[in-house]
PDB file of N, CA and C in Angstrom:
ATOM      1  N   UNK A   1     221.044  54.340  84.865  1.00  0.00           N
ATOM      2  CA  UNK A   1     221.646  55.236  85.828  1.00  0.00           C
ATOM      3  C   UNK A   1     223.147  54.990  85.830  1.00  0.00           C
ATOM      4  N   UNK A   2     223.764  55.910  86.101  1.00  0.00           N
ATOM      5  CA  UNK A   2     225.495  56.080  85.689  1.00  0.00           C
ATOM      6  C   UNK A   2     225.769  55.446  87.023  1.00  0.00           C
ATOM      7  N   UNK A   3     227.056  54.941  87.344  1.00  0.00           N
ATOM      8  CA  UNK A   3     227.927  54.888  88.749  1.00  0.00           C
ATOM      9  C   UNK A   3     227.877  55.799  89.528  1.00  0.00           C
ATOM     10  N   UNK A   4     228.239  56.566  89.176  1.00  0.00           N
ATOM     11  CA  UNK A   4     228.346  58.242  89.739  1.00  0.00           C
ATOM     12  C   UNK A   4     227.644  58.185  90.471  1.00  0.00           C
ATOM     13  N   UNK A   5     225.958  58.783  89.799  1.00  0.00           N
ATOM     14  CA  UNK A   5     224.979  58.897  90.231  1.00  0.00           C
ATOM     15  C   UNK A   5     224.916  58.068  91.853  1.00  0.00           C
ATOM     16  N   UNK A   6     224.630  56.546  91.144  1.00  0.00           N
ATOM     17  CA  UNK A   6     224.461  55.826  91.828  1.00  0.00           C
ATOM     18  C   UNK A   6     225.001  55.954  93.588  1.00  0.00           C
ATOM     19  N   UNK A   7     226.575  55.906  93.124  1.00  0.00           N
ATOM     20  CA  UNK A   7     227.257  56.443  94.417  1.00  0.00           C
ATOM     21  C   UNK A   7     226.904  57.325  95.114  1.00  0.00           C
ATOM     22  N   UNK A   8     226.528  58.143  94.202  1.00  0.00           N
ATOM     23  CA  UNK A   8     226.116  59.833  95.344  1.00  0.00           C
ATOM     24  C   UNK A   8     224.634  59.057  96.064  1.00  0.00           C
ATOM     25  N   UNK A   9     223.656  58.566  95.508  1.00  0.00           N
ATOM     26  CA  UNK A   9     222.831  58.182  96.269  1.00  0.00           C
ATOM     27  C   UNK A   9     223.361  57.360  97.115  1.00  0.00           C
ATOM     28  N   UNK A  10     224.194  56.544  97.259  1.00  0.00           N
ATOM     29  CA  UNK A  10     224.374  55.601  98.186  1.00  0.00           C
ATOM     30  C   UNK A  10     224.915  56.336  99.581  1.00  0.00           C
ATOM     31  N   UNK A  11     225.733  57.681  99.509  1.00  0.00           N
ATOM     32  CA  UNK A  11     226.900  58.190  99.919  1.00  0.00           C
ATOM     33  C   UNK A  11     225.471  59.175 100.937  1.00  0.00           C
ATOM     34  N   UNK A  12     224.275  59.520 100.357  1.00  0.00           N
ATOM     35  CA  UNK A  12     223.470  60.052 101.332  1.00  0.00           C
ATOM     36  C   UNK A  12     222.360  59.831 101.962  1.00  0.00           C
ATOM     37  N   UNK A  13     222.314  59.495 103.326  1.00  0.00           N
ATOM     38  CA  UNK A  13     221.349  58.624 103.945  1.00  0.00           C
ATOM     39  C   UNK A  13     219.715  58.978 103.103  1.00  0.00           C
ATOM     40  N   UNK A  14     219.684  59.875 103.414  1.00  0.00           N
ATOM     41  CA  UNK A  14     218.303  60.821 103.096  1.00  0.00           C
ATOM     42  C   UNK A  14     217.868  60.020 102.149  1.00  0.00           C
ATOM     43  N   UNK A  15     218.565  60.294 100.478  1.00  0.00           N
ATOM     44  CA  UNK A  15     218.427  59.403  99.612  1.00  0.00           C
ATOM     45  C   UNK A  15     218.212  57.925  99.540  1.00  0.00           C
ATOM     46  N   UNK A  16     219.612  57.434 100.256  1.00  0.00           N
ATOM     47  CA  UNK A  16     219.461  56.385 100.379  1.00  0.00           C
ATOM     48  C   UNK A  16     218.398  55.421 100.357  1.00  0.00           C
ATOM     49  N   UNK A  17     217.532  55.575 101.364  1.00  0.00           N
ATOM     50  CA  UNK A  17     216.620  55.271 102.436  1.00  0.00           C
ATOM     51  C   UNK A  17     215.665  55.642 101.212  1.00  0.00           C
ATOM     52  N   UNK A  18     214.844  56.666 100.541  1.00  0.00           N
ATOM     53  CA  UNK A  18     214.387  57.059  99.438  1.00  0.00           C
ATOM     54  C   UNK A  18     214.149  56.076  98.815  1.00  0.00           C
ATOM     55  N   UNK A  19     215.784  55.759  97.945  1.00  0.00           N
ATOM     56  CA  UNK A  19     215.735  54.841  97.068  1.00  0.00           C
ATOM     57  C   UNK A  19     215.321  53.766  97.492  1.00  0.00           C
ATOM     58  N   UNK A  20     215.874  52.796  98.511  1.00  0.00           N
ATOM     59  CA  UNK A  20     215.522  51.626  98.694  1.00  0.00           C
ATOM     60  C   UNK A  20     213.885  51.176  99.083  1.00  0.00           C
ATOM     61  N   UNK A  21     213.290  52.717  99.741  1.00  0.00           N
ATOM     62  CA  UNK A  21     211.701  51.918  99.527  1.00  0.00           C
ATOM     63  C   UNK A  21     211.084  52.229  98.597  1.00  0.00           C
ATOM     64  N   UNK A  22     211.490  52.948  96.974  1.00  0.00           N
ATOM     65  CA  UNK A  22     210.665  52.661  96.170  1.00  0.00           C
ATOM     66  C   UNK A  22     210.510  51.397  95.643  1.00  0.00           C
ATOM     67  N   UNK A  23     209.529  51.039  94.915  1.00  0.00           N
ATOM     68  CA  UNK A  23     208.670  50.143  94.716  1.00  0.00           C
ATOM     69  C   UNK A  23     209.154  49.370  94.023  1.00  0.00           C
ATOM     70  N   UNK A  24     209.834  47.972  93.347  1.00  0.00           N
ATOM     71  CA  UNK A  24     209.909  47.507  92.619  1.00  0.00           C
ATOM     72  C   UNK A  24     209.755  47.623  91.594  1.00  0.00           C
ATOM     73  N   UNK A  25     210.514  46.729  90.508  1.00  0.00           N
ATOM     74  CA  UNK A  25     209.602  47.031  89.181  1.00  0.00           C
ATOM     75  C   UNK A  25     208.361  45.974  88.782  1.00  0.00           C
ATOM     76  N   UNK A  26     208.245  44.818  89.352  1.00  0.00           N
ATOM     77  CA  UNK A  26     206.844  43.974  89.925  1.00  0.00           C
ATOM     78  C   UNK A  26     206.080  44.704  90.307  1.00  0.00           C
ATOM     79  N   UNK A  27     206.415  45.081  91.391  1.00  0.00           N
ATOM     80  CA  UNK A  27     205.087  46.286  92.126  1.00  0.00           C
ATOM     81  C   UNK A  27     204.854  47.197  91.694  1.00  0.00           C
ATOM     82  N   UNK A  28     205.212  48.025  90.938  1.00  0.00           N
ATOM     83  CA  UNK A  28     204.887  48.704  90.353  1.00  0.00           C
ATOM     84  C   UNK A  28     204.068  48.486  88.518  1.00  0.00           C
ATOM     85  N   UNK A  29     204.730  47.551  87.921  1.00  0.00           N
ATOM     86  CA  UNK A  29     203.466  46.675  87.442  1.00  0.00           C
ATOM     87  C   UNK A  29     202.546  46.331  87.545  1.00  0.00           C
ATOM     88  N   UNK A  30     202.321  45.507  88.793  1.00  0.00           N
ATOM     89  CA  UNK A  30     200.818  45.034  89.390  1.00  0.00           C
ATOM     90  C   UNK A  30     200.144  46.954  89.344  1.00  0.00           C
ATOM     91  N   UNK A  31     200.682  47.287  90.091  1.00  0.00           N
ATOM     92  CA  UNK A  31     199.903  48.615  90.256  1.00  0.00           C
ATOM     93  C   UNK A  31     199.347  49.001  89.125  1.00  0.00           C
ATOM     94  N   UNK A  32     199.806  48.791  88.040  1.00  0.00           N
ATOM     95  CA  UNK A  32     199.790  50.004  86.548  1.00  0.00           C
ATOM     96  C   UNK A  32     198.679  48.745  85.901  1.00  0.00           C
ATOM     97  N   UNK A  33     198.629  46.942  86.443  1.00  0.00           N
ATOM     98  CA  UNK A  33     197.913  46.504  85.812  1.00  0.00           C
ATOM     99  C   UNK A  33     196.527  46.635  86.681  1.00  0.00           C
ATOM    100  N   UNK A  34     196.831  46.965  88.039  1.00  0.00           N
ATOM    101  CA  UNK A  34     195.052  47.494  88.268  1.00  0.00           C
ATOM    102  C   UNK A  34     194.896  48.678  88.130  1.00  0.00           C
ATOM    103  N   UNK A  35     195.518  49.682  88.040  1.00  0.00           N
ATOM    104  CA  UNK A  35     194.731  50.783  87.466  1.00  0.00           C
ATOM    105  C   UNK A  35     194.094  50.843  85.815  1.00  0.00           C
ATOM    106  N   UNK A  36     195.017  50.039  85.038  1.00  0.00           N
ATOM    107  CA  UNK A  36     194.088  49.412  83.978  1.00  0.00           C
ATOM    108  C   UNK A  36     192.867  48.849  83.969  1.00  0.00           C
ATOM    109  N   UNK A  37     192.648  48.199  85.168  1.00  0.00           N
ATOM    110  CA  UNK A  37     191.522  47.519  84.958  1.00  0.00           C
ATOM    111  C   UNK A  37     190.426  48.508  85.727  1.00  0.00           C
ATOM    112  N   UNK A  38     190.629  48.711  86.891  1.00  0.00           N
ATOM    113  CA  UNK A  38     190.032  50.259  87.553  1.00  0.00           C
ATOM    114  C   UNK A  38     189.362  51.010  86.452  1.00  0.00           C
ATOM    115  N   UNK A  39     190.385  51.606  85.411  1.00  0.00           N
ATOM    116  CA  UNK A  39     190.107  52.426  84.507  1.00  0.00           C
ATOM    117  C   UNK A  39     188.961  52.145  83.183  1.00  0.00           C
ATOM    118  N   UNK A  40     189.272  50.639  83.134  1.00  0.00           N
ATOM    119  CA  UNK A  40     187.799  49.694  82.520  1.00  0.00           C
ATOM    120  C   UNK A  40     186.749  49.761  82.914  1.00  0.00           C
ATOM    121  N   UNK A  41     187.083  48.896  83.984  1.00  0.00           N
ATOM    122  CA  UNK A  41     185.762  48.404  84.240  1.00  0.00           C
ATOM    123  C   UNK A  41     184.967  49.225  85.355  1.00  0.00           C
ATOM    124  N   UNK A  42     185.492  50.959  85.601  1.00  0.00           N
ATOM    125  CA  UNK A  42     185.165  51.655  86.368  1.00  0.00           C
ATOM    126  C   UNK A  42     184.627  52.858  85.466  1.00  0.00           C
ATOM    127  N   UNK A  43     184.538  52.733  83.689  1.00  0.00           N
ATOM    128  CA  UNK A  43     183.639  52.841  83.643  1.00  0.00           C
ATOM    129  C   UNK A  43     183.068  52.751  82.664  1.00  0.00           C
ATOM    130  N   UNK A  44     181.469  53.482  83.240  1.00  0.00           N
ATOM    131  CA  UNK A  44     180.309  52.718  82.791  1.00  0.00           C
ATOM    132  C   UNK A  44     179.731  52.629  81.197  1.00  0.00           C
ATOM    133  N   UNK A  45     180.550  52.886  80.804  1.00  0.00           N
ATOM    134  CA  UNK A  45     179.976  52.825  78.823  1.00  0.00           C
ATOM    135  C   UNK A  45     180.966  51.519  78.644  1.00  0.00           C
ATOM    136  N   UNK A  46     181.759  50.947  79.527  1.00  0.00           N
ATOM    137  CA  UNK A  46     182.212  49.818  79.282  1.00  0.00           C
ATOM    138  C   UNK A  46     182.003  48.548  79.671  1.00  0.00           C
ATOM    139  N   UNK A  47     181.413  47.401  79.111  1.00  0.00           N
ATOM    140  CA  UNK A  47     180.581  46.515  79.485  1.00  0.00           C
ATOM    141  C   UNK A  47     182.229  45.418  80.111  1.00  0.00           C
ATOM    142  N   UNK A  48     181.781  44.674  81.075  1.00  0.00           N
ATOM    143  CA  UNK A  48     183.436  43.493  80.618  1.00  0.00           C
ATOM    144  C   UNK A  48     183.206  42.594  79.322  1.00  0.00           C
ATOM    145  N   UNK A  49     182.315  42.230  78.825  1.00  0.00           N
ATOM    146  CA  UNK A  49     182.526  41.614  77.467  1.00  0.00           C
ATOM    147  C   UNK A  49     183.409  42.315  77.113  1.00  0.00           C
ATOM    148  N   UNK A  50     183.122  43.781  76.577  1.00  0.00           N
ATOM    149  CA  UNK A  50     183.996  45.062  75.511  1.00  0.00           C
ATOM    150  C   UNK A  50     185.339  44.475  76.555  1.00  0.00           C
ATOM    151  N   UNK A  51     185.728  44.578  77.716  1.00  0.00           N
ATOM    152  CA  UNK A  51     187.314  44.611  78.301  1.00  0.00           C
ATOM    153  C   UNK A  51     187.407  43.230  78.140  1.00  0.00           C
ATOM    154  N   UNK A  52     186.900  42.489  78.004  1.00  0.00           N
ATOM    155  CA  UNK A  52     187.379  41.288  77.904  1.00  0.00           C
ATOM    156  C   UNK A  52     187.574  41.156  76.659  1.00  0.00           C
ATOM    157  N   UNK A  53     187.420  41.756  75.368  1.00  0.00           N
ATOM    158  CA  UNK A  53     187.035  41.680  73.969  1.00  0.00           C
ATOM    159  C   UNK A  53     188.566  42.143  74.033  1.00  0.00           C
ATOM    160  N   UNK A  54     188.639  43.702  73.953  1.00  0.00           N
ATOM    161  CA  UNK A  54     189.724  44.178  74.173  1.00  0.00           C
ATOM    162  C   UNK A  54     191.262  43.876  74.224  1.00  0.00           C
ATOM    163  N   UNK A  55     190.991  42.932  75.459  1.00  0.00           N
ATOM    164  CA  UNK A  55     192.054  41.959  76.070  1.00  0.00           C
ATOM    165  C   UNK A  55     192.516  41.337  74.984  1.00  0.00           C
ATOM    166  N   UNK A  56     191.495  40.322  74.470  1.00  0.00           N
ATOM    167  CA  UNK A  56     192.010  39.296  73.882  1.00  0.00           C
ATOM    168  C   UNK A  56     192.450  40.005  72.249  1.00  0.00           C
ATOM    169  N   UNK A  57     191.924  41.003  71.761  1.00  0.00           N
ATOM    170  CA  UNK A  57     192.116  41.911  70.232  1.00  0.00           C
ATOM    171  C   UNK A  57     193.874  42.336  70.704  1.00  0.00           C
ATOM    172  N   UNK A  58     194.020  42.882  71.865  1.00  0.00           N
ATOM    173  CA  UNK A  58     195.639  43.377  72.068  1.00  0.00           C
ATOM    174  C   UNK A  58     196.653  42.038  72.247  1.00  0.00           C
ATOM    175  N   UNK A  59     196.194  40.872  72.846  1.00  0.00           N
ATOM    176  CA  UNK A  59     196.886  39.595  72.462  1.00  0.00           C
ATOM    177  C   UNK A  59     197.215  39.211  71.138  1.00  0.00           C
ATOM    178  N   UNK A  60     195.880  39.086  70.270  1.00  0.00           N
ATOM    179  CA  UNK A  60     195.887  38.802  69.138  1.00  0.00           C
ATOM    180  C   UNK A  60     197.031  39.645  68.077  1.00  0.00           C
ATOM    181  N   UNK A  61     196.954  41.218  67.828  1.00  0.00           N
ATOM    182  CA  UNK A  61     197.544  42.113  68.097  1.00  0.00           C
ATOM    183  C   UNK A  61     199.716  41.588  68.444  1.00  0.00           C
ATOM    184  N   UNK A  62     199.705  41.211  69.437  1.00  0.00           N
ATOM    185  CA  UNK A  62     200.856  40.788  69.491  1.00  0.00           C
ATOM    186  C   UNK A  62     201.426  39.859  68.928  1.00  0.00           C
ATOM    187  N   UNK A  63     200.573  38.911  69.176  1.00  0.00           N
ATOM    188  CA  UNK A  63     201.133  37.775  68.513  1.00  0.00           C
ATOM    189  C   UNK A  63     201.289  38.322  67.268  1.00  0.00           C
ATOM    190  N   UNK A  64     200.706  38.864  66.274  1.00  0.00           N
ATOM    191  CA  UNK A  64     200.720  38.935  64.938  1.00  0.00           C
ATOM    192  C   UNK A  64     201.971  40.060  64.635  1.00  0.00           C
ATOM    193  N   UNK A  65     202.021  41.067  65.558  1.00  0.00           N
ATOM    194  CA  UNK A  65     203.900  41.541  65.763  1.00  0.00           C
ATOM    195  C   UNK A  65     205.007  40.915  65.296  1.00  0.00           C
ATOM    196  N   UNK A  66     204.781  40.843  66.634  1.00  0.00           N
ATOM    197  CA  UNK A  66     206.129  39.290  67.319  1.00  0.00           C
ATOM    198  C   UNK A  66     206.164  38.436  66.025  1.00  0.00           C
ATOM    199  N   UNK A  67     204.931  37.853  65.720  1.00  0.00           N
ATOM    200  CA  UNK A  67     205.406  36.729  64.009  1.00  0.00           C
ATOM    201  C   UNK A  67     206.106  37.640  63.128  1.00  0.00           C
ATOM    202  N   UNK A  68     205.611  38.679  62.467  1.00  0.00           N
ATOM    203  CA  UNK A  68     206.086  39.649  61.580  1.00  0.00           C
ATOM    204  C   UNK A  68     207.508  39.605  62.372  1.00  0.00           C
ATOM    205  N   UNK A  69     208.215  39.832  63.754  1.00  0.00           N
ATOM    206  CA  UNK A  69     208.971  39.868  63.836  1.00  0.00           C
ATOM    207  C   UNK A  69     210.306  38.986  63.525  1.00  0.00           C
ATOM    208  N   UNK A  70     209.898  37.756  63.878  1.00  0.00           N
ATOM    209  CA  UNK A  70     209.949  36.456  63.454  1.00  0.00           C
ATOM    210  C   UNK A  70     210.693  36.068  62.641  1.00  0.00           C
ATOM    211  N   UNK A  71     209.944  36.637  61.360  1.00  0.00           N
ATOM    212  CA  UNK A  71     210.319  36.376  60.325  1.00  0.00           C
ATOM    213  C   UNK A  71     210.951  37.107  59.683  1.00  0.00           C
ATOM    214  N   UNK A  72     210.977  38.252  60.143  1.00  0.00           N
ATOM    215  CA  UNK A  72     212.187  39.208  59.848  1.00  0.00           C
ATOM    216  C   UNK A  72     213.702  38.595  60.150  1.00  0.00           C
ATOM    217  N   UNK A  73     213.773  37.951  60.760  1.00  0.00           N
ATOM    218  CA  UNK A  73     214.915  37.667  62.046  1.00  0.00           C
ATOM    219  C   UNK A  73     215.136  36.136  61.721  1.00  0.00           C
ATOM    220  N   UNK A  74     214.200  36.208  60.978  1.00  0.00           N
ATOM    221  CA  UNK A  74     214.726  34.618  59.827  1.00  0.00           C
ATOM    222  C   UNK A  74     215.179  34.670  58.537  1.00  0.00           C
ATOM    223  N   UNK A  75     215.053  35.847  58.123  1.00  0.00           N
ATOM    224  CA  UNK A  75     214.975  36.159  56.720  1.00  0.00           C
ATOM    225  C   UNK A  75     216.670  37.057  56.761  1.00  0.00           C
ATOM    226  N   UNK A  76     217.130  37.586  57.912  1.00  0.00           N
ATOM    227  CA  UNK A  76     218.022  38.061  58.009  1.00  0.00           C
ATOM    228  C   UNK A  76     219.377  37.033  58.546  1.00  0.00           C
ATOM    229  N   UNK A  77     218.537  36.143  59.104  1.00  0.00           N
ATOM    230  CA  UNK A  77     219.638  34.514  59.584  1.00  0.00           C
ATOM    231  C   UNK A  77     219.997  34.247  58.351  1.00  0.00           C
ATOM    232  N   UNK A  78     219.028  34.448  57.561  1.00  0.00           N
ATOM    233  CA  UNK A  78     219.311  33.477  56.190  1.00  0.00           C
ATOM    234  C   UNK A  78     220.259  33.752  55.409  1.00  0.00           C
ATOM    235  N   UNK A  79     219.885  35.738  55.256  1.00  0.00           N
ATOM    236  CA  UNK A  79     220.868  36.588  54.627  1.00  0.00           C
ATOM    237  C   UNK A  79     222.671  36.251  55.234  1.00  0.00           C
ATOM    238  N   UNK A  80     222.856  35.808  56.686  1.00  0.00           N
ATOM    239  CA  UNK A  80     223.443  35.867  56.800  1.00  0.00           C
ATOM    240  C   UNK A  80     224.343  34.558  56.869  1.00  0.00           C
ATOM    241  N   UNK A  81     223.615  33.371  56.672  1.00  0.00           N
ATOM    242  CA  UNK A  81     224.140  32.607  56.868  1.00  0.00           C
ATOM    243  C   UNK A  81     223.932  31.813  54.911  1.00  0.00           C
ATOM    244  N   UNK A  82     223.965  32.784  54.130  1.00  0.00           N
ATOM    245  CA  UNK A  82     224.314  32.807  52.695  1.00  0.00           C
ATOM    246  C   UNK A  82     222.948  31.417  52.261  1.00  0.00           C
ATOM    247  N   UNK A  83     222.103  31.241  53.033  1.00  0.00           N
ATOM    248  CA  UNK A  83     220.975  30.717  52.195  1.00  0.00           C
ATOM    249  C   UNK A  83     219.635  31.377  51.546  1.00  0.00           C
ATOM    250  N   UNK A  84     219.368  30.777  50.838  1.00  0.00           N
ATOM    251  CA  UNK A  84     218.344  30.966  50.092  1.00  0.00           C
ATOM    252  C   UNK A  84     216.766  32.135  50.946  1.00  0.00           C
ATOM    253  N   UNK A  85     216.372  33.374  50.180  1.00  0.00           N
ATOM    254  CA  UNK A  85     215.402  33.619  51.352  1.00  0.00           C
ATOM    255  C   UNK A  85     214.270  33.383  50.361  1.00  0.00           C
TER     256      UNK A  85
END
């Protein structure tokens, strides 16, 4: 959000007041992580093994990212710091 913006909200109560009780960005997380789970385990062709399976396949999933990322970001240190890749 620009200054500008910002200001004009600050500059009108209406808004103001608006802005300041929306929700966090925590709270609004938690929210988005139980309607995830709501959305599981609410329903019924889904056992929690399968969401619990799930869970742990999108962890797995990351981690294996993030490494690929890793090593990108080592391989480019290297480039840059004139050693060997």
């Amino acid at each position: 959000m620009t200054d500008a913006i910002y200001n004009e909200i600050l500059k009108d109560p209406e808004l103001n007041s608006r802005w300041k009780s929306m929700p966090s960005y925590a709270e609004q997380r938690r929210d988005r992580l139980g309607d995830m789970i709501m959305d599981w385990l609410g329903d019924d062709t889904v056992s929690a093994k399968l969401f619990y399976e799930s869970i742990l396949q999108e962890v797995e999933e990351n981690i294996a990212y993030h490494h690929q990322k890793l090593e990108k970001y080592k391989n480019f240190k290297a480039l840059m710091t004139c050693k060997d890749v």
